[in-house]
C-alpha atoms as a PDB file:
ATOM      1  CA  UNK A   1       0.000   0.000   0.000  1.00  0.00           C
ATOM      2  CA  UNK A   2       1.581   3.514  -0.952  1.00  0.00           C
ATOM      3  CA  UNK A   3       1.665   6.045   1.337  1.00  0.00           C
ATOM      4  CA  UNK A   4      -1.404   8.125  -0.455  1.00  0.00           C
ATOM      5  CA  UNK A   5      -3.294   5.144  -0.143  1.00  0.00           C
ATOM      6  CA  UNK A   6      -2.656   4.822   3.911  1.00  0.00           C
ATOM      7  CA  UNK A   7      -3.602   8.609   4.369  1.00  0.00           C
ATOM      8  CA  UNK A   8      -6.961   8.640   2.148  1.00  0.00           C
ATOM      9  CA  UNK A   9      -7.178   5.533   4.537  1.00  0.00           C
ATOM     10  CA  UNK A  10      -7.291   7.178   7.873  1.00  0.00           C
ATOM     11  CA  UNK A  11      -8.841  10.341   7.073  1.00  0.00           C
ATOM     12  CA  UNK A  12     -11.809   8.344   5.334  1.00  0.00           C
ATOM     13  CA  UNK A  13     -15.215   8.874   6.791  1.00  0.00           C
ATOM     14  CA  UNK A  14     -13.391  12.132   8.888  1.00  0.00           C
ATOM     15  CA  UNK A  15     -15.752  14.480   6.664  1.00  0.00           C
ATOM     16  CA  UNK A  16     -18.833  12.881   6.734  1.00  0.00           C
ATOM     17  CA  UNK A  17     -18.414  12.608  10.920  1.00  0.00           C
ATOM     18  CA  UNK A  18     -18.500  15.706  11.026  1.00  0.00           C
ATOM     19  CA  UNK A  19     -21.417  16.690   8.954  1.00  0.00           C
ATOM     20  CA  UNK A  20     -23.876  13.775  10.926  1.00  0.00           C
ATOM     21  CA  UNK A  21     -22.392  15.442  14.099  1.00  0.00           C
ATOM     22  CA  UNK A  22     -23.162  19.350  13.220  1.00  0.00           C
ATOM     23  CA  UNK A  23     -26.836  18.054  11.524  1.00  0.00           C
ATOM     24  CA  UNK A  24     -27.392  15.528  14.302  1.00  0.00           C
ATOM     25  CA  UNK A  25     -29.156  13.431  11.282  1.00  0.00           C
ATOM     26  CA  UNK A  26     -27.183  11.028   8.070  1.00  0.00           C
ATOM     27  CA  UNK A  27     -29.702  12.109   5.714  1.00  0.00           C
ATOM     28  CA  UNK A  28     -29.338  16.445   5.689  1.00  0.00           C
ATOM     29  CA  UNK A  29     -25.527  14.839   5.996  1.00  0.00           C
ATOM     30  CA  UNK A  30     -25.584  12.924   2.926  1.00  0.00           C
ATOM     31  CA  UNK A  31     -27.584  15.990   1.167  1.00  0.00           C
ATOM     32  CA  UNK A  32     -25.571  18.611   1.832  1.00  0.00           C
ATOM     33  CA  UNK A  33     -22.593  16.377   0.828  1.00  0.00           C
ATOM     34  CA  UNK A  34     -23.857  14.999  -2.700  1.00  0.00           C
ATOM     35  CA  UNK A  35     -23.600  11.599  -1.029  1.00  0.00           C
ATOM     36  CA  UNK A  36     -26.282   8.911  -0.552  1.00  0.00           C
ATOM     37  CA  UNK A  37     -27.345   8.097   2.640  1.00  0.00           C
ATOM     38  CA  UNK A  38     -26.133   4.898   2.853  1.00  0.00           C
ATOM     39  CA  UNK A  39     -22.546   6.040   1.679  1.00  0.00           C
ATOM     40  CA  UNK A  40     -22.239   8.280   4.463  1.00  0.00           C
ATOM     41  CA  UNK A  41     -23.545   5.286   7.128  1.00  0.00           C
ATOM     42  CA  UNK A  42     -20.937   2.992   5.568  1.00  0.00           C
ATOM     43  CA  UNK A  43     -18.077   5.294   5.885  1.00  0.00           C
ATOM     44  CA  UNK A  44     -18.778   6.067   9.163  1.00  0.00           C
ATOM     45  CA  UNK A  45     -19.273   2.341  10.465  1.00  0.00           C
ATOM     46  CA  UNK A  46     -15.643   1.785   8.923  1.00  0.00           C
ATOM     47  CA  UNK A  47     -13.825   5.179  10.605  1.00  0.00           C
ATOM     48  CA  UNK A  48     -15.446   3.731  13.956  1.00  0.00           C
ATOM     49  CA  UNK A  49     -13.908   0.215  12.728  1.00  0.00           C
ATOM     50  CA  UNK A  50     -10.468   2.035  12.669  1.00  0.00           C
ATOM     51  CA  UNK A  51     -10.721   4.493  15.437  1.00  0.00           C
ATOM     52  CA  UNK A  52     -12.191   0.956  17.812  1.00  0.00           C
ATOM     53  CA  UNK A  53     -14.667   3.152  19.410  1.00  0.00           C
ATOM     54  CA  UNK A  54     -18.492   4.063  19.195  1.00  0.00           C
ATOM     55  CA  UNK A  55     -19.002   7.714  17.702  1.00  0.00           C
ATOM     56  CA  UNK A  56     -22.613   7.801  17.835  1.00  0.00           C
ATOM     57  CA  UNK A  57     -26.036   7.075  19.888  1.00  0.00           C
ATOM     58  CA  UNK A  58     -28.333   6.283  16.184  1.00  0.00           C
ATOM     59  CA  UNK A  59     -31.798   5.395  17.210  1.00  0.00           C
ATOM     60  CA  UNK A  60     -35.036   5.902  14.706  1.00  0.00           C
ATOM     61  CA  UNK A  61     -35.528   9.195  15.439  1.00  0.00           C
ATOM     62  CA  UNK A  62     -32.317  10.783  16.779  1.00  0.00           C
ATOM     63  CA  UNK A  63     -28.160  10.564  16.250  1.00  0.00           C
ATOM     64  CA  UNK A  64     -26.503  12.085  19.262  1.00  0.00           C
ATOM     65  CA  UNK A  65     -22.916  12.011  19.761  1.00  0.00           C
ATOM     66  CA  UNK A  66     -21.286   9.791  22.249  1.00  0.00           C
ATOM     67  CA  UNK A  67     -18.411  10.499  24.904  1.00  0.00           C
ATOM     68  CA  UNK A  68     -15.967   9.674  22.549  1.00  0.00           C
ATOM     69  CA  UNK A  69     -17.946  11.122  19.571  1.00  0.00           C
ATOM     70  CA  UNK A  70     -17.713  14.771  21.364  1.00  0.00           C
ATOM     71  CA  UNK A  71     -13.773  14.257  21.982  1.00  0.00           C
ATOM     72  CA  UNK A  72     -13.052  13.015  18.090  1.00  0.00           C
ATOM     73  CA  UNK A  73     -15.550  16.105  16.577  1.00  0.00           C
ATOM     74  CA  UNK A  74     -13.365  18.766  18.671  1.00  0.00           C
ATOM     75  CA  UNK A  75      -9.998  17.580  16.612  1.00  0.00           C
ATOM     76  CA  UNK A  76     -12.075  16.824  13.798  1.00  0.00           C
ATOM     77  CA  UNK A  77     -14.301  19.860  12.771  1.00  0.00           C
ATOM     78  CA  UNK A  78     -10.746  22.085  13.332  1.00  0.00           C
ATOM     79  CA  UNK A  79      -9.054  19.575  11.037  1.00  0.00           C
ATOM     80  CA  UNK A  80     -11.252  19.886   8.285  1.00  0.00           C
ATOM     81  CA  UNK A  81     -11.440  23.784   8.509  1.00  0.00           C
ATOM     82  CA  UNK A  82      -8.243  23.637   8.661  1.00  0.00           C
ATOM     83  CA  UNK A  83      -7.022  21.368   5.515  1.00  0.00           C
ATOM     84  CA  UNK A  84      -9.464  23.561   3.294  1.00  0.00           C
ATOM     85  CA  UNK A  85      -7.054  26.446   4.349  1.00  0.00           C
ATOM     86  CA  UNK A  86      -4.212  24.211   2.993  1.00  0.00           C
ATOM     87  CA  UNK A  87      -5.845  23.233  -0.255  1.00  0.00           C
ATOM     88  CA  UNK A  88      -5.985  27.017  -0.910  1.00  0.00           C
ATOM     89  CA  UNK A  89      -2.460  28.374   0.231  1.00  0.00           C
ATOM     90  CA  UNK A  90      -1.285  25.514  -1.579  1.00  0.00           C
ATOM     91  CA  UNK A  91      -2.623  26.840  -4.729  1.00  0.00           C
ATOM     92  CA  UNK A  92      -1.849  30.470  -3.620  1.00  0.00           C
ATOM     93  CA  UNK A  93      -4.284  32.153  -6.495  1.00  0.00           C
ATOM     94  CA  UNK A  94      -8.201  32.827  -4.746  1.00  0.00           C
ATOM     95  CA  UNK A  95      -9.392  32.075  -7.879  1.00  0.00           C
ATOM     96  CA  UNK A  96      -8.954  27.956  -7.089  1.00  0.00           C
ATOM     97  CA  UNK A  97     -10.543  28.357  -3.992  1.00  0.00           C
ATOM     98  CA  UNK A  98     -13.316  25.381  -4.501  1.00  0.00           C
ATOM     99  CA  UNK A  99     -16.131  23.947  -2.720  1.00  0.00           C
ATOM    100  CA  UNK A 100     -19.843  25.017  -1.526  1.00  0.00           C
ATOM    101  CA  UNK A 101     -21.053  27.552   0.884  1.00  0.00           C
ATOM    102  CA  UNK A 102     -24.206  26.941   2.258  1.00  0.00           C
ATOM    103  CA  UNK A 103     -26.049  30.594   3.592  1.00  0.00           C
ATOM    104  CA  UNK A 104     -29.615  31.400   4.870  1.00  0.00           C
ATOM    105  CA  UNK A 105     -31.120  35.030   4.732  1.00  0.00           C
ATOM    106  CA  UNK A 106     -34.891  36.407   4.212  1.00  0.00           C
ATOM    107  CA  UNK A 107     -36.316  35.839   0.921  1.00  0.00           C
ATOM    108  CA  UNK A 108     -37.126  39.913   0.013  1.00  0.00           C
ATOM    109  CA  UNK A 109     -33.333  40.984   1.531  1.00  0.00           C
ATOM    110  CA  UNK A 110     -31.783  37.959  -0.409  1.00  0.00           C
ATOM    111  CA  UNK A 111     -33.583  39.492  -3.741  1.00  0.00           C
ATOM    112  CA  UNK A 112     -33.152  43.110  -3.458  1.00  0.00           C
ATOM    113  CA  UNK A 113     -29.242  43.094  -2.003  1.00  0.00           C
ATOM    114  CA  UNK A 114     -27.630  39.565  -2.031  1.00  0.00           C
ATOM    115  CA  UNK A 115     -28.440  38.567  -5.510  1.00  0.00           C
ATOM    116  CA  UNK A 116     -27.264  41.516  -6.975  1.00  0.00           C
ATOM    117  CA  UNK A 117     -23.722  40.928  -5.978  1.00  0.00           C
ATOM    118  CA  UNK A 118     -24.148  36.936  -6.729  1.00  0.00           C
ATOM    119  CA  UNK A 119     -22.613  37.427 -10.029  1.00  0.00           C
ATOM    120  CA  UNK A 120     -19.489  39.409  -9.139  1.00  0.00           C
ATOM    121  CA  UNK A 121     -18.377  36.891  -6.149  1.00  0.00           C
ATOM    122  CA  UNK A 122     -18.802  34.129  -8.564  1.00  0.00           C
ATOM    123  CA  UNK A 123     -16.710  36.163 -11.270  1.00  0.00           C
ATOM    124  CA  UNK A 124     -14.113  36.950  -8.161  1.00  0.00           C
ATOM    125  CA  UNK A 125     -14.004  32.724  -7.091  1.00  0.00           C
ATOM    126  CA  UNK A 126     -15.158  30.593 -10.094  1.00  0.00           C
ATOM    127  CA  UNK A 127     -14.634  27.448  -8.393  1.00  0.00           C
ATOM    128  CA  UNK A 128     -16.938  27.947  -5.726  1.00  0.00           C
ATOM    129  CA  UNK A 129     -20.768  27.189  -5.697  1.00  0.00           C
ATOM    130  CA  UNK A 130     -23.094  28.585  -3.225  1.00  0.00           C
ATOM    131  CA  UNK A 131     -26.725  27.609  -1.867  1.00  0.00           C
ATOM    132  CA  UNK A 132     -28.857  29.958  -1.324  1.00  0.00           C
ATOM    133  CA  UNK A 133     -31.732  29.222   1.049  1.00  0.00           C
ATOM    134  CA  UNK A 134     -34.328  31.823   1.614  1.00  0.00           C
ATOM    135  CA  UNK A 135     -36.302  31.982   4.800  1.00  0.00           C
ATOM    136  CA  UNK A 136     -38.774  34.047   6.341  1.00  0.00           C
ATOM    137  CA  UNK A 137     -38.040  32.232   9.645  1.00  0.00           C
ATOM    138  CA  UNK A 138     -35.172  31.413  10.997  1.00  0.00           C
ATOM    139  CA  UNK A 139     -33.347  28.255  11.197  1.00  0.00           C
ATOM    140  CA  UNK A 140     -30.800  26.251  13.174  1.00  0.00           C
ATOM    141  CA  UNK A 141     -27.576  26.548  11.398  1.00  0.00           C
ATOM    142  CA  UNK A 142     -25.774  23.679  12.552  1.00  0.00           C
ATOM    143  CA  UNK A 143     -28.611  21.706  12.558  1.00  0.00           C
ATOM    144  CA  UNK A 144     -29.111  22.447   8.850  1.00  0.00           C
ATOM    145  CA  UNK A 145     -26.040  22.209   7.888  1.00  0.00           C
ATOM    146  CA  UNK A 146     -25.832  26.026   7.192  1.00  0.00           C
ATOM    147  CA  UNK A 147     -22.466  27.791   7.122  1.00  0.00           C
ATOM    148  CA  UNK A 148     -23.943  31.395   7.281  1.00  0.00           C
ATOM    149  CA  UNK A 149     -26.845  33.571   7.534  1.00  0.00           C
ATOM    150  CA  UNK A 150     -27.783  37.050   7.276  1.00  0.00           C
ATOM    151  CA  UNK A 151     -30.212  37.996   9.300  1.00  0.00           C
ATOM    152  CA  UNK A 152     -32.430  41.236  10.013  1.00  0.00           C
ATOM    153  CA  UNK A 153     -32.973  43.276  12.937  1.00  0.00           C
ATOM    154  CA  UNK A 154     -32.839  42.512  16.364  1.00  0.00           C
ATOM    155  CA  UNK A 155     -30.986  38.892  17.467  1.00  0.00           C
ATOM    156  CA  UNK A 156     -31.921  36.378  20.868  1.00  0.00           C
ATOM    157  CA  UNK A 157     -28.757  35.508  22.551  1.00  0.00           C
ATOM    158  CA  UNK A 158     -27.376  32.154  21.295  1.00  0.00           C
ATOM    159  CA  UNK A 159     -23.861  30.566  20.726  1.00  0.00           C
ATOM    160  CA  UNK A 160     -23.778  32.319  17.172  1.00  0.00           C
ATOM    161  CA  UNK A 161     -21.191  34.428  16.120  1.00  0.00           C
ATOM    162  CA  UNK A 162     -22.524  37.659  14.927  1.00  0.00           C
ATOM    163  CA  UNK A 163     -20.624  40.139  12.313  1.00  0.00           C
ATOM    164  CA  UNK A 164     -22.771  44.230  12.062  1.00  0.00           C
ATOM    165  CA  UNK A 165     -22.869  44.806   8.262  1.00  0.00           C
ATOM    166  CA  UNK A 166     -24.735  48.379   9.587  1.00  0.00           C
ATOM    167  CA  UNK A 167     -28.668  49.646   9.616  1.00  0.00           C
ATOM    168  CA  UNK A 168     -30.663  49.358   6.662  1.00  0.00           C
ATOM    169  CA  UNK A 169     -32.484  52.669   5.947  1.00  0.00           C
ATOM    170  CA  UNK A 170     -36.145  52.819   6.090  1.00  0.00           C
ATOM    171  CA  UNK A 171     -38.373  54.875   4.187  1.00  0.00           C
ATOM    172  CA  UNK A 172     -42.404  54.612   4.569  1.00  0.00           C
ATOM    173  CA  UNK A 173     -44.494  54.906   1.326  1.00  0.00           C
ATOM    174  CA  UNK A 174     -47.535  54.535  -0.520  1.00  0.00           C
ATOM    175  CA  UNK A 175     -49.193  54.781  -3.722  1.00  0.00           C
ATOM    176  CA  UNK A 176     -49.918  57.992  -5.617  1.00  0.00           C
ATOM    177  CA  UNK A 177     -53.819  56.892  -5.725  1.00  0.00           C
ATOM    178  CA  UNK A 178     -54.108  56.814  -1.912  1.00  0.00           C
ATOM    179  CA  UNK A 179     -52.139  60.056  -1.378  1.00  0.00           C
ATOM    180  CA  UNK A 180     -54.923  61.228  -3.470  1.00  0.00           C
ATOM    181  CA  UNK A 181     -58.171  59.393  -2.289  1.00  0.00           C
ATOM    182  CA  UNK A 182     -56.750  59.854   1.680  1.00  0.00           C
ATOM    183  CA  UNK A 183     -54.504  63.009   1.937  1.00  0.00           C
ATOM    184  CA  UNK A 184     -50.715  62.950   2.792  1.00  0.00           C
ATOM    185  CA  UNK A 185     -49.978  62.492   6.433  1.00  0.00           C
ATOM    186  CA  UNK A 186     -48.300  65.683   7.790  1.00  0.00           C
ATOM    187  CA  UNK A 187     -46.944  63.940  10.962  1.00  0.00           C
ATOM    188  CA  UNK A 188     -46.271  60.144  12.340  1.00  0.00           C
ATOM    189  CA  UNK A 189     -48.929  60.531  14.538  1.00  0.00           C
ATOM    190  CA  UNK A 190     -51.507  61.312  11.770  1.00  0.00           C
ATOM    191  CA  UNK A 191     -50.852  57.459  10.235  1.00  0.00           C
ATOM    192  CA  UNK A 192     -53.146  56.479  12.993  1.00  0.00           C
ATOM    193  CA  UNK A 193     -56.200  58.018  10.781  1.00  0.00           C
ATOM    194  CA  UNK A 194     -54.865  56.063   7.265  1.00  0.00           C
ATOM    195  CA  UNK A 195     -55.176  52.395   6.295  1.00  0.00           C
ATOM    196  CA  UNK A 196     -51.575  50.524   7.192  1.00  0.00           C
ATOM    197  CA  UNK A 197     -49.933  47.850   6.278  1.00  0.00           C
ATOM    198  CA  UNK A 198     -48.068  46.106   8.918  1.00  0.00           C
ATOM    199  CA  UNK A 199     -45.007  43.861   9.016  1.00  0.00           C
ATOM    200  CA  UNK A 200     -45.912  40.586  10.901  1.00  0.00           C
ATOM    201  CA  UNK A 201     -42.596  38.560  12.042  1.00  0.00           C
ATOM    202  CA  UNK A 202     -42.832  35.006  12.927  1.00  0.00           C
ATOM    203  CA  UNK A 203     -43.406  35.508  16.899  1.00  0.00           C
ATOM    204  CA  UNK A 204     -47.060  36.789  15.440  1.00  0.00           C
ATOM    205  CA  UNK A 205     -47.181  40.220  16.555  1.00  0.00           C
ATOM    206  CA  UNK A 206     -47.329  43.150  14.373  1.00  0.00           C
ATOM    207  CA  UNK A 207     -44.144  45.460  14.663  1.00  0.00           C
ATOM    208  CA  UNK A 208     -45.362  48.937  15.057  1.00  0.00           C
ATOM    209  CA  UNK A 209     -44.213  51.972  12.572  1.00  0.00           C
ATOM    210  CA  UNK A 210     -41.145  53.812  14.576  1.00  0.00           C
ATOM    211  CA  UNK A 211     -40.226  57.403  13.624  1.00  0.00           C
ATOM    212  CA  UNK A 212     -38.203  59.706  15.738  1.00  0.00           C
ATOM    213  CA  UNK A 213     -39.334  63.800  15.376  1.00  0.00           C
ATOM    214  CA  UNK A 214     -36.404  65.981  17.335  1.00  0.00           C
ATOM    215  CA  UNK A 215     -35.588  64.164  20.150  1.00  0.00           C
ATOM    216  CA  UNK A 216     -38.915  61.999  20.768  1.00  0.00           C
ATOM    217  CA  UNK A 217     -38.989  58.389  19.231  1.00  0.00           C
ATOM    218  CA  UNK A 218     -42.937  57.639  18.232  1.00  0.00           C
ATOM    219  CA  UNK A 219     -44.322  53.971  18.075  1.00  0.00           C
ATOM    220  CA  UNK A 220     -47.883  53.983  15.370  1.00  0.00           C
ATOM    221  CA  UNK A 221     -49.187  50.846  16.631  1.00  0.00           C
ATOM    222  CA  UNK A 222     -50.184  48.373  13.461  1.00  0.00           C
ATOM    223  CA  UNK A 223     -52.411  45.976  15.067  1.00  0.00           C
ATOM    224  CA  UNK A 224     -55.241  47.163  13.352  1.00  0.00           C
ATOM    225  CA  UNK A 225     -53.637  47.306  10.121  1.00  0.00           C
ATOM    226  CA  UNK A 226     -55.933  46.525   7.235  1.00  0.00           C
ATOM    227  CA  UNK A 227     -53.507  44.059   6.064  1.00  0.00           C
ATOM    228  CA  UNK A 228     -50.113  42.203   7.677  1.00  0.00           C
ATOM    229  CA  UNK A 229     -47.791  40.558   5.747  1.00  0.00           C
ATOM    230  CA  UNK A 230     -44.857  38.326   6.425  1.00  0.00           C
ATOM    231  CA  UNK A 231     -42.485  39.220   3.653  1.00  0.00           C
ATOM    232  CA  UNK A 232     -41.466  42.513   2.655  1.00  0.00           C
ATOM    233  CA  UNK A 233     -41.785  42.153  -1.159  1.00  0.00           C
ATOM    234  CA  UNK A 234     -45.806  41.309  -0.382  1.00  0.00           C
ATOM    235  CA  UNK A 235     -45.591  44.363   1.565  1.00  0.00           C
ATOM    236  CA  UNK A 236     -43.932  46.558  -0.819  1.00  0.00           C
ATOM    237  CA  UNK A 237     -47.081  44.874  -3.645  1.00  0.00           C
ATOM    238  CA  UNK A 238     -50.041  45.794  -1.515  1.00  0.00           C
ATOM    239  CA  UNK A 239     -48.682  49.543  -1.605  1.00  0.00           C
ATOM    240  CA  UNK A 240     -48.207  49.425  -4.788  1.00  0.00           C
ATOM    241  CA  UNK A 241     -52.270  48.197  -5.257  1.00  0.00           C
ATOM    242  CA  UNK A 242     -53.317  50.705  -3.020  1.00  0.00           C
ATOM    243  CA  UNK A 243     -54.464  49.348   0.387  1.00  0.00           C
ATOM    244  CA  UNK A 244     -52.370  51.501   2.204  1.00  0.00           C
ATOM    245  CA  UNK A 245     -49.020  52.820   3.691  1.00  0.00           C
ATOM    246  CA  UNK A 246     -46.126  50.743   4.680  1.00  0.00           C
ATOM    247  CA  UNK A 247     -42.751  51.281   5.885  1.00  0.00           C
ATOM    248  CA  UNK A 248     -39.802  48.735   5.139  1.00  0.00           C
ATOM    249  CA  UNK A 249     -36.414  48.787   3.996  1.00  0.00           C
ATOM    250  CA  UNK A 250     -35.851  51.733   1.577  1.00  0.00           C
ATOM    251  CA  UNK A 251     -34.124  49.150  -0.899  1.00  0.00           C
ATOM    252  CA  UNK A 252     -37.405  47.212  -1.195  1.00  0.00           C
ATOM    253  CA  UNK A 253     -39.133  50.094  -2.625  1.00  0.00           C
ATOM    254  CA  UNK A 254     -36.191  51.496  -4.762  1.00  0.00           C
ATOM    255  CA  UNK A 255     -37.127  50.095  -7.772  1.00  0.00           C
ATOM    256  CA  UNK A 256     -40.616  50.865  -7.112  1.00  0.00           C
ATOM    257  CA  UNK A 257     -40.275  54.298  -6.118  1.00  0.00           C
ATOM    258  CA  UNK A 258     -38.434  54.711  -9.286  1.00  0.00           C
ATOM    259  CA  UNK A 259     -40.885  53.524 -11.474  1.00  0.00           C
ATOM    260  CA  UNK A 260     -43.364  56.188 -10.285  1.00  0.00           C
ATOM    261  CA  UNK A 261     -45.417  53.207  -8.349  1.00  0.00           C
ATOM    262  CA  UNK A 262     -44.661  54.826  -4.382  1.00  0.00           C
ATOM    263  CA  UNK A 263     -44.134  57.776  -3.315  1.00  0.00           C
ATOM    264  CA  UNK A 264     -42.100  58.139   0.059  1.00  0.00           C
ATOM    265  CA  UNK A 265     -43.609  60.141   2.457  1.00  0.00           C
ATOM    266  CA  UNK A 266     -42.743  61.285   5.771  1.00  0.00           C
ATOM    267  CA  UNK A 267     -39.283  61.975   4.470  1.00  0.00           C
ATOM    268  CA  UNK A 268     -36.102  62.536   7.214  1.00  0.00           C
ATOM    269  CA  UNK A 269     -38.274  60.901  10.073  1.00  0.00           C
ATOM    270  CA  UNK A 270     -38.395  57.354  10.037  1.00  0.00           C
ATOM    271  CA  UNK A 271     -36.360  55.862  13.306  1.00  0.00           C
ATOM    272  CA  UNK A 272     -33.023  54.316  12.024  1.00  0.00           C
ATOM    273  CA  UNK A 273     -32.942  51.022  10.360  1.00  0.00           C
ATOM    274  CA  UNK A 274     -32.955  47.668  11.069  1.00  0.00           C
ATOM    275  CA  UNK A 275     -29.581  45.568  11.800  1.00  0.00           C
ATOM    276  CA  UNK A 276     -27.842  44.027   9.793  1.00  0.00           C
ATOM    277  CA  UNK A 277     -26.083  40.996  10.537  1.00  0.00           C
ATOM    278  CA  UNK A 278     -23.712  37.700   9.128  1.00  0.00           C
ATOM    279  CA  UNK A 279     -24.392  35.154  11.845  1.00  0.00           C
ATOM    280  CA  UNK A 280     -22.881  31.886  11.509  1.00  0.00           C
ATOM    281  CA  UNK A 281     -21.844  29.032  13.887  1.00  0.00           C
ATOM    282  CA  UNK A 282     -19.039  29.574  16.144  1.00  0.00           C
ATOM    283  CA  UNK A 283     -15.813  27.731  15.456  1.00  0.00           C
ATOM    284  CA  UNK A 284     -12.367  27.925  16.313  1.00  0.00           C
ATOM    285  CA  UNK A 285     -11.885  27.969  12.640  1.00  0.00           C
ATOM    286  CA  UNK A 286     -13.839  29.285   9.709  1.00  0.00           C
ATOM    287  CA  UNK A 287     -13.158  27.640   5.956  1.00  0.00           C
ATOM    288  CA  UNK A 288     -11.128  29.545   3.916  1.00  0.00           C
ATOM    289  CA  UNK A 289     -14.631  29.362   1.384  1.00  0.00           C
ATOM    290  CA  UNK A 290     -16.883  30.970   3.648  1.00  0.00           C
ATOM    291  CA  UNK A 291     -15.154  33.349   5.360  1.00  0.00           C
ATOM    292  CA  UNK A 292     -14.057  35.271   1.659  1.00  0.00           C
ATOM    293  CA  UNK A 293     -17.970  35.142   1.751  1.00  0.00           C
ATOM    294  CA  UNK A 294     -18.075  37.251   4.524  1.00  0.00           C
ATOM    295  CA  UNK A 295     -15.448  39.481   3.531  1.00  0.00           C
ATOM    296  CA  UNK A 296     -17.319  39.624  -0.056  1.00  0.00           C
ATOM    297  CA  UNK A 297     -20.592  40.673   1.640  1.00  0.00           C
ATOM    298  CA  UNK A 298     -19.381  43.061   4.694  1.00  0.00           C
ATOM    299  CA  UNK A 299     -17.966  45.000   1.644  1.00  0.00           C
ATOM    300  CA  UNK A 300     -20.702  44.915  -0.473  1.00  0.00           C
ATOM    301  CA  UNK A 301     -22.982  46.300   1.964  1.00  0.00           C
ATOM    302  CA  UNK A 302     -21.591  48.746   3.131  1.00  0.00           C
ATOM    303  CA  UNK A 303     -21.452  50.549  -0.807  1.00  0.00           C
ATOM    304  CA  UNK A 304     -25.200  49.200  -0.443  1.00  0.00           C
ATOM    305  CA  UNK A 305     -26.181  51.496   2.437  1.00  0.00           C
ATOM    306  CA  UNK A 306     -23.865  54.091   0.507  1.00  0.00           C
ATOM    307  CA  UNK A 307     -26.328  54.052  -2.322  1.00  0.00           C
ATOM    308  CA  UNK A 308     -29.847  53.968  -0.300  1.00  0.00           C
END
């Protein structure tokens, strides 16, 4: 046996350990690594072969990670962050960087601002592929098998690490046909008297319409909104049709506002926008392939808020 042959020996199976053990299931393991489900079981009954010890509690409905499991996936996840940094310096030119990077974000933010630059970070790294999964709720990263996420506005404490990309600027609108069936609201305060559309978030509870006027911050409450809406670009279309006025995001409406379908209103006193934020799983080490992501995208938006 050559010597190749006696390393792609022991590091056989290292991979796919720790995929099961960051997804806690073979299956989103075998998905997000193009492998079939029994592949992955097989290689991982032969690295516990070699290794003489159990890595893994499997029963029908859950794969938890035993003793010895938790010691090997410590060595192991740095390891495999860690030869990915090799593969590249080896290479020396970005531009052979390979392999996929797996990132979450809200489906309206993913289509006004991370699209956009898709094309130029795929110019920049041609050997890299990304999947894009777009959410309106959140999801467990490690669970999913995620490597990043952007995510918007406020975050709950968790063992995530989070990177500021800034505020996104808000703007409230509505159509021209309201402005003239309803009259133009001179004040935050005089929303109260006009049909609103309200952002609902997944905990189920309207978020009001903040504006700050001098030094006082004002709070329109929505829950009597005429309609609420999940997702911003829904939002951004029942303006447009004329049920009423919504603030979001001043990119959602850019192209809108543009086009002569919203008019922003209330100009200079919407509150300051929502934060911005790369969250992904905390690791001693970050592949080489997902953390030019985040250097791609911190760049990226800040120009964005620059052109808002």
């Amino acid at each position: 046996m050559s010597n190749n042959d006696r390393l792609t020996q022991r590091i056989a199976g290292v991979e796919e350990f720790v995929r099961v053990a960051e997804t806690s299931s073979f299956i989103r393991a075998a998905e997000s690594l193009g492998q079939a489900p029994s592949a992955v079981s097989k290689a991982i009954r032969q690295l516990e072969l070699r290794l003489g010890a159990r890595l893994f509690h499997r029963t029908t409905r859950s794969v938890s990670l035993t003793e010895e499991g938790s010691l090997f996936y410590q060595r192991a996840s740095r390891w495999i962050s860690e030869l990915d940094d090799m593969q590249s310096a080896v290479s020396g030119d970005p531009a052979e960087l390979s392999g996929l990077v797996r990132i979450d974000m809200p489906t309206t933010f993913g289509r006004a601002l991370f699209i956009p630059h898709l094309a130029a970070f795929l110019d920049r790294f041609p050997k890299l592929s990304v999947e894009v999964r777009m959410n309106d709720h959140r999801v467990n990263l490690v669970a999913e098998g995620v490597d990043l996420a952007l995510r918007i506005g406020d975050l709950a404490d968790s063992d995530l690490v989070v990177k500021p990309l800034g505020r996104a600027p808000m703007g409230t609108y509505v159509c021209p046909r309201c402005l003239e069936r309803y009259g133009e609201p001179a004040s935050p305060e005089e929303l109260l008297s006009h049909r609103l559309i309200a952002l609902m978030p997944p905990t189920g509870r309207s978020k009001p319409m903040l504006y700050v006027v001098g030094d006082q911050d004002i709070a329109i409450d929505t829950r009597h909104a005429v309609a609420s809406f999940t997702n911003g670009d829904a939002m951004i279309d029942a303006a447009i049709t004329g049920i009423g006025i919504a603030q979001t995001p001043a990119f959602y409406a850019e192209q809108a506002v543009g086009q002569g379908l919203l008019t922003q209103i209330l100009k200079g006193q919407d509150a300051p926008g929502l934060a911005i934020q790369l969250v992904y799983p905390s690791r001693r080490q970050l592949p080489k392939r997902v953390r030019v992501l985040i250097e791609f995208l911190t760049d990226a938006m800040a120009h964005a808020w620059d052109e808002t």
